[in-house]
PDB file of N, CA and C in Angstrom:
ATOM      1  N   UNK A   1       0.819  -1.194   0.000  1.00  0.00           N
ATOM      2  CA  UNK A   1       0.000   0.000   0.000  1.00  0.00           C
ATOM      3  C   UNK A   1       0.866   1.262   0.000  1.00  0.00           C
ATOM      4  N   UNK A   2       1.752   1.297   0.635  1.00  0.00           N
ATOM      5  CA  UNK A   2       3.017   2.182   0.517  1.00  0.00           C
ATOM      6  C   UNK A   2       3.436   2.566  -0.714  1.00  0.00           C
ATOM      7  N   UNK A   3       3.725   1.889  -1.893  1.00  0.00           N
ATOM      8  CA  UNK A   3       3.788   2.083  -3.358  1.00  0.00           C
ATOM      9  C   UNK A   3       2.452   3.248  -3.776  1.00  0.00           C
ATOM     10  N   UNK A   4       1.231   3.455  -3.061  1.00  0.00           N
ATOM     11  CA  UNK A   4      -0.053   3.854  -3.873  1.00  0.00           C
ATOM     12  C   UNK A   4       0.150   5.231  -3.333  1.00  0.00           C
ATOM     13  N   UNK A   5       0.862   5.449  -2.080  1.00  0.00           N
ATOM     14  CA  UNK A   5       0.894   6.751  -1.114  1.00  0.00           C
ATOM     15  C   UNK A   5       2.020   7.390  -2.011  1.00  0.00           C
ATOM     16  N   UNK A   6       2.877   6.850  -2.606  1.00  0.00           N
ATOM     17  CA  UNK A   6       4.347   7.244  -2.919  1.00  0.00           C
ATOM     18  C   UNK A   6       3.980   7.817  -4.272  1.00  0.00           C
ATOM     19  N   UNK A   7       2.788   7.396  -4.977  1.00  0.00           N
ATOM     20  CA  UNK A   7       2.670   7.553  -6.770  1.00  0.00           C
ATOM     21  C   UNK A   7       1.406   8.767  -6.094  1.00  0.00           C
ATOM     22  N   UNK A   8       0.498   8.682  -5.406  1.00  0.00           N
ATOM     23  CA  UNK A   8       0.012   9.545  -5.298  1.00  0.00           C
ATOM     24  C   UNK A   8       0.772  10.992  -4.617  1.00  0.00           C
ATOM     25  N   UNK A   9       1.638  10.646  -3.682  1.00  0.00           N
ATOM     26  CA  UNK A   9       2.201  12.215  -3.591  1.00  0.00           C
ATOM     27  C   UNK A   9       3.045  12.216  -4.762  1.00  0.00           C
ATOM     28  N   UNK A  10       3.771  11.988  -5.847  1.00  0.00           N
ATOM     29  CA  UNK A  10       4.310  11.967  -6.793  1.00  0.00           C
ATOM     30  C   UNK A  10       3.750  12.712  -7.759  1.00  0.00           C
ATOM     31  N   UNK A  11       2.475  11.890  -8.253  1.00  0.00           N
ATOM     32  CA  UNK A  11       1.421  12.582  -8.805  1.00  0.00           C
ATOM     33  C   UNK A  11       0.957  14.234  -8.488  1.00  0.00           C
ATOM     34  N   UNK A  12       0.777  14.519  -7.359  1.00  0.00           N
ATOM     35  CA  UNK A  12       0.457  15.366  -6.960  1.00  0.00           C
ATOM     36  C   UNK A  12       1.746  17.243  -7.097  1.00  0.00           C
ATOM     37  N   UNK A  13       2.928  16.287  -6.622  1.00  0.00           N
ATOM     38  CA  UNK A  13       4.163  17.064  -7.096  1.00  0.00           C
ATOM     39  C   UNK A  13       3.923  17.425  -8.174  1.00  0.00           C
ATOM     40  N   UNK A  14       3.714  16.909  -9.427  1.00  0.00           N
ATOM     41  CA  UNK A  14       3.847  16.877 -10.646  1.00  0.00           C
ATOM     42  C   UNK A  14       2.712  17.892 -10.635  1.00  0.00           C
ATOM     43  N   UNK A  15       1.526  17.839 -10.492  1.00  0.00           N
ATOM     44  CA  UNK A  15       0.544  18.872 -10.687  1.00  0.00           C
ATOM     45  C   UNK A  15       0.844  20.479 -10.229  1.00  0.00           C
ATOM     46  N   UNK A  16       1.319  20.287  -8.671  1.00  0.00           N
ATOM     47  CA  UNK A  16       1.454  21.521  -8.416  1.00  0.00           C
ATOM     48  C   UNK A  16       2.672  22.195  -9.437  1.00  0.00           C
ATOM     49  N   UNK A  17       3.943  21.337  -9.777  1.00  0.00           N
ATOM     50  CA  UNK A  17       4.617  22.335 -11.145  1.00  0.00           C
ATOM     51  C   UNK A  17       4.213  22.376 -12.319  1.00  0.00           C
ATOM     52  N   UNK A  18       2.814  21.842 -12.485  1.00  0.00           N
ATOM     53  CA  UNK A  18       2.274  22.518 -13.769  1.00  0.00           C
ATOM     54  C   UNK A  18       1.494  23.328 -13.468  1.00  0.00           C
ATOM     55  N   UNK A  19       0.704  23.773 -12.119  1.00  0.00           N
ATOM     56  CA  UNK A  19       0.518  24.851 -11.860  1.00  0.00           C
ATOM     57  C   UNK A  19       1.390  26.219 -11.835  1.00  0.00           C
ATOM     58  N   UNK A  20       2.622  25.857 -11.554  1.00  0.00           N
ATOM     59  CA  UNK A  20       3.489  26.668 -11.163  1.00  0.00           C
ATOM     60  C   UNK A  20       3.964  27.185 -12.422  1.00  0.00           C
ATOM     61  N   UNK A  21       4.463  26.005 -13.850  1.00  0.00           N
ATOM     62  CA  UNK A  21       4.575  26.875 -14.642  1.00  0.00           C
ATOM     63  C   UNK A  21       3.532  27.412 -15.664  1.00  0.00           C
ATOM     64  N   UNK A  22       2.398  26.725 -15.520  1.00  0.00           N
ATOM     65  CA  UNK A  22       1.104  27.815 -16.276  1.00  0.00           C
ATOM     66  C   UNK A  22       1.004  29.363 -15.653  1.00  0.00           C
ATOM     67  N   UNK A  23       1.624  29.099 -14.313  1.00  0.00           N
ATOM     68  CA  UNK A  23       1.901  30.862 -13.550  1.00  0.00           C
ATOM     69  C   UNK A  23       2.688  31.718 -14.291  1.00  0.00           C
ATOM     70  N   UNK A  24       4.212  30.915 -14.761  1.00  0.00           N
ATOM     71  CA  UNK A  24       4.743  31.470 -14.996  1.00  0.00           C
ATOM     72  C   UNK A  24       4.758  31.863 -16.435  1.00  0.00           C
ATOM     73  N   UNK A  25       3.940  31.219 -17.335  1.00  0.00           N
ATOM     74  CA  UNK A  25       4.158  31.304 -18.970  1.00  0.00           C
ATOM     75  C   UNK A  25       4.658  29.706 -19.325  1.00  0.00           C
ATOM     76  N   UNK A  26       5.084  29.234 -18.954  1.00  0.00           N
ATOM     77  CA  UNK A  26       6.067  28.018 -19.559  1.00  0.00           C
ATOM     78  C   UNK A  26       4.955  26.909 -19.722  1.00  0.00           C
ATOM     79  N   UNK A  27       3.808  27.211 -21.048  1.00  0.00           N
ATOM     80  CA  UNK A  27       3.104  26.734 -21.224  1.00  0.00           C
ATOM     81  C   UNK A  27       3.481  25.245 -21.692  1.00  0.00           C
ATOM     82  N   UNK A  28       4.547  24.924 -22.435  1.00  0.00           N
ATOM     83  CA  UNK A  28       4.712  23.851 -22.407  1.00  0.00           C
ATOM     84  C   UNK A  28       5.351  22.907 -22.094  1.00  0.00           C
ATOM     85  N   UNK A  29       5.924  23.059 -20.544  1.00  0.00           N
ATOM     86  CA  UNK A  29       6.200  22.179 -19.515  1.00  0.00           C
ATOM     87  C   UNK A  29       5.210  21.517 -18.794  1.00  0.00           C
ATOM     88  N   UNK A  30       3.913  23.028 -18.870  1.00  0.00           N
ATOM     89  CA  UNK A  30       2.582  22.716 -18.684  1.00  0.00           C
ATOM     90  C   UNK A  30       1.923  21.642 -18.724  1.00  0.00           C
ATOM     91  N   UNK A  31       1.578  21.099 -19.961  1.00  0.00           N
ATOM     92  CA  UNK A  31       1.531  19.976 -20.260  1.00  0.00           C
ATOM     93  C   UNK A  31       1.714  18.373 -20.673  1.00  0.00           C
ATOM     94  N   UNK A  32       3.158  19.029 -20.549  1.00  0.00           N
ATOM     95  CA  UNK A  32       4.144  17.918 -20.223  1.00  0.00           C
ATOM     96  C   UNK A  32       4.085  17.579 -18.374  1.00  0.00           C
ATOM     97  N   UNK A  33       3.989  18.386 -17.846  1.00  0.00           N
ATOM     98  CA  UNK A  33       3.473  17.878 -16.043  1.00  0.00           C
ATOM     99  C   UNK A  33       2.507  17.366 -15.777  1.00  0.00           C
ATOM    100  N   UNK A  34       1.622  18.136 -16.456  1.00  0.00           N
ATOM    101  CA  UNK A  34       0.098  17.919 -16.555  1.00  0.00           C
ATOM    102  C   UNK A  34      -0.282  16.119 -16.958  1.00  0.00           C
ATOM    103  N   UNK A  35       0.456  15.913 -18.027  1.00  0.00           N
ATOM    104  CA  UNK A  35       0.721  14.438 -18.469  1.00  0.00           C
ATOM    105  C   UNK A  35       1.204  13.611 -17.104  1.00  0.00           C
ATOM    106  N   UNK A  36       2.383  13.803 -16.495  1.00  0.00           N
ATOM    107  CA  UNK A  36       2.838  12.905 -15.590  1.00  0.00           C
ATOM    108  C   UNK A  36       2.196  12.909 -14.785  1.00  0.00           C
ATOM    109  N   UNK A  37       1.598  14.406 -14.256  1.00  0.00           N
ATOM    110  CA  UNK A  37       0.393  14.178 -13.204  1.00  0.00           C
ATOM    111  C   UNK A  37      -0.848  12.986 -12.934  1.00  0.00           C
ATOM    112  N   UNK A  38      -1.058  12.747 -14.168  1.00  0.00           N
ATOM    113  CA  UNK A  38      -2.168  12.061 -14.675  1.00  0.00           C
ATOM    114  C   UNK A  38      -1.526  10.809 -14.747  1.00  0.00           C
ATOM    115  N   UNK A  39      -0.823  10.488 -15.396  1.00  0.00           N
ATOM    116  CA  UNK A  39      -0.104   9.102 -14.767  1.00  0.00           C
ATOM    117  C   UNK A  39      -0.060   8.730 -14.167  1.00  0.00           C
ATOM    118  N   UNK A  40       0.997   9.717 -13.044  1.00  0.00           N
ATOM    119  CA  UNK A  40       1.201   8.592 -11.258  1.00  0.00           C
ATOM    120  C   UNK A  40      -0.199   8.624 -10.907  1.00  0.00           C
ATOM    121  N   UNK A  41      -0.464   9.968 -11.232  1.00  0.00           N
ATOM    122  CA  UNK A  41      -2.461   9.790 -10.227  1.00  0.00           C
ATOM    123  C   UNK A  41      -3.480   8.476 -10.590  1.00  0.00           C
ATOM    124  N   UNK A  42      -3.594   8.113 -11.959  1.00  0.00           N
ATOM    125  CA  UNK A  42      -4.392   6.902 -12.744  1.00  0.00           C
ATOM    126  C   UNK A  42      -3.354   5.573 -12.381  1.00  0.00           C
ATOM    127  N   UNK A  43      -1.766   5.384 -12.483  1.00  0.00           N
ATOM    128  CA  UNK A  43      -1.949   4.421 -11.550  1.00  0.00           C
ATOM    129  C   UNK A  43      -2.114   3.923 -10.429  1.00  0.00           C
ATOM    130  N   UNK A  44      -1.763   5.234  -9.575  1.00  0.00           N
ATOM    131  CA  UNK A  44      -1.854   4.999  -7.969  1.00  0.00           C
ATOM    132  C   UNK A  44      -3.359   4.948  -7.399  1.00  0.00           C
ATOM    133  N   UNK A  45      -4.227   5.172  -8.682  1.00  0.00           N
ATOM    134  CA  UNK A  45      -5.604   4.986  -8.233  1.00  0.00           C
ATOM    135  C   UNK A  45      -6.066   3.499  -8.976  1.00  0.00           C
ATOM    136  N   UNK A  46      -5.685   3.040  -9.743  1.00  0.00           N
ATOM    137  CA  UNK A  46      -5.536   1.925 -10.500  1.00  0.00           C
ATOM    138  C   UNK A  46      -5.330   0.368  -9.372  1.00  0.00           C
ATOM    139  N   UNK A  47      -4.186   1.039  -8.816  1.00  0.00           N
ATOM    140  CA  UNK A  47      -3.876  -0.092  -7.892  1.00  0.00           C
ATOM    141  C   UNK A  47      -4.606  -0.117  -6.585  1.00  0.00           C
ATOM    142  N   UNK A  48      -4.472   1.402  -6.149  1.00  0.00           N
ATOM    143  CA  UNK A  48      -5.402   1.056  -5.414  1.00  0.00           C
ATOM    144  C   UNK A  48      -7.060   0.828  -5.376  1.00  0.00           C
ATOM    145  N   UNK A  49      -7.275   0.357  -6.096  1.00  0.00           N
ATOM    146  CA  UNK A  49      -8.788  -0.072  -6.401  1.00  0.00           C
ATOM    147  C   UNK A  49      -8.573  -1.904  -6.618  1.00  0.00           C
ATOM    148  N   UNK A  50      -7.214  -2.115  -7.385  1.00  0.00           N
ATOM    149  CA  UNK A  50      -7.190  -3.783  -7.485  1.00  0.00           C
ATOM    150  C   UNK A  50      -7.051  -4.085  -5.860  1.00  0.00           C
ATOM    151  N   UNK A  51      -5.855  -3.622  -5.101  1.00  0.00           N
ATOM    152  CA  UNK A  51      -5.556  -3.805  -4.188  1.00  0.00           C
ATOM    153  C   UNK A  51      -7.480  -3.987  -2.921  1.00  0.00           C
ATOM    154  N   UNK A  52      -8.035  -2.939  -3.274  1.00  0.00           N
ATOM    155  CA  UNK A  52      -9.608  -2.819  -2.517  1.00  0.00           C
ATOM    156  C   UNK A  52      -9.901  -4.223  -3.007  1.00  0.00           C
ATOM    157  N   UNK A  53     -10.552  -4.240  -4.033  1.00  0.00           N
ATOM    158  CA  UNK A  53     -11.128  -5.655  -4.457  1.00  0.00           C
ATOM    159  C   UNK A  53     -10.550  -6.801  -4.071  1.00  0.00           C
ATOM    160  N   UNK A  54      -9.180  -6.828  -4.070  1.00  0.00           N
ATOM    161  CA  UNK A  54      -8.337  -8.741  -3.736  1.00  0.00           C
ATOM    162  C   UNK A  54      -8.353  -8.408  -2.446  1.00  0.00           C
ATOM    163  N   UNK A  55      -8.355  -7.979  -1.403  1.00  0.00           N
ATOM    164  CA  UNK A  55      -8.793  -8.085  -0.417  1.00  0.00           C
ATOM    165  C   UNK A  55     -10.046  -8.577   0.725  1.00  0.00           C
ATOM    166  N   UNK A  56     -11.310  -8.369  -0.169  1.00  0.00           N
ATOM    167  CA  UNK A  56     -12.209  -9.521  -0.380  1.00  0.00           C
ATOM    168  C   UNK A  56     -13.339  -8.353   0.629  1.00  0.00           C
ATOM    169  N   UNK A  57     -13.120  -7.276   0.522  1.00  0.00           N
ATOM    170  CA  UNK A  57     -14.252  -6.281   0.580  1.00  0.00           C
ATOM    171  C   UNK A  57     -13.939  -5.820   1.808  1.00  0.00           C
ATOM    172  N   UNK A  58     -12.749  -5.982   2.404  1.00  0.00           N
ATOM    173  CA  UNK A  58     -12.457  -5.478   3.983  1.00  0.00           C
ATOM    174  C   UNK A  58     -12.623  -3.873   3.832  1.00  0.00           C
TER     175      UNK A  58
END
């Protein structure tokens, strides 16, 4: 479960510097963060949803 905490603050890093550079102009780092954001976030939510289910509904 430690792996899902680690991709989600990861994820989250990644968002706040595409906030940071849509602040600044650097529109297209923008979306290049914006991309990784969405990554760690979709797998760390990915797993943790298999991880919910094989557990057997605890």
């Amino acid at each position: 479960m430690r792996h899902v905490y680690i991709r989600g603050l990861l994820g989250l890093i990644w968002g706040v510097a595409a906030v940071l550079c849509g602040i600044s102009g650097r529109f297209e780092m923008t979306v290049l963060y914006l991309v990784l954001c969405g990554v760690f976030l979709g797998s760390a939510f990915s797993v943790w949803k298999k991880e919910k289910g094989s557990r057997g509904g605890k």
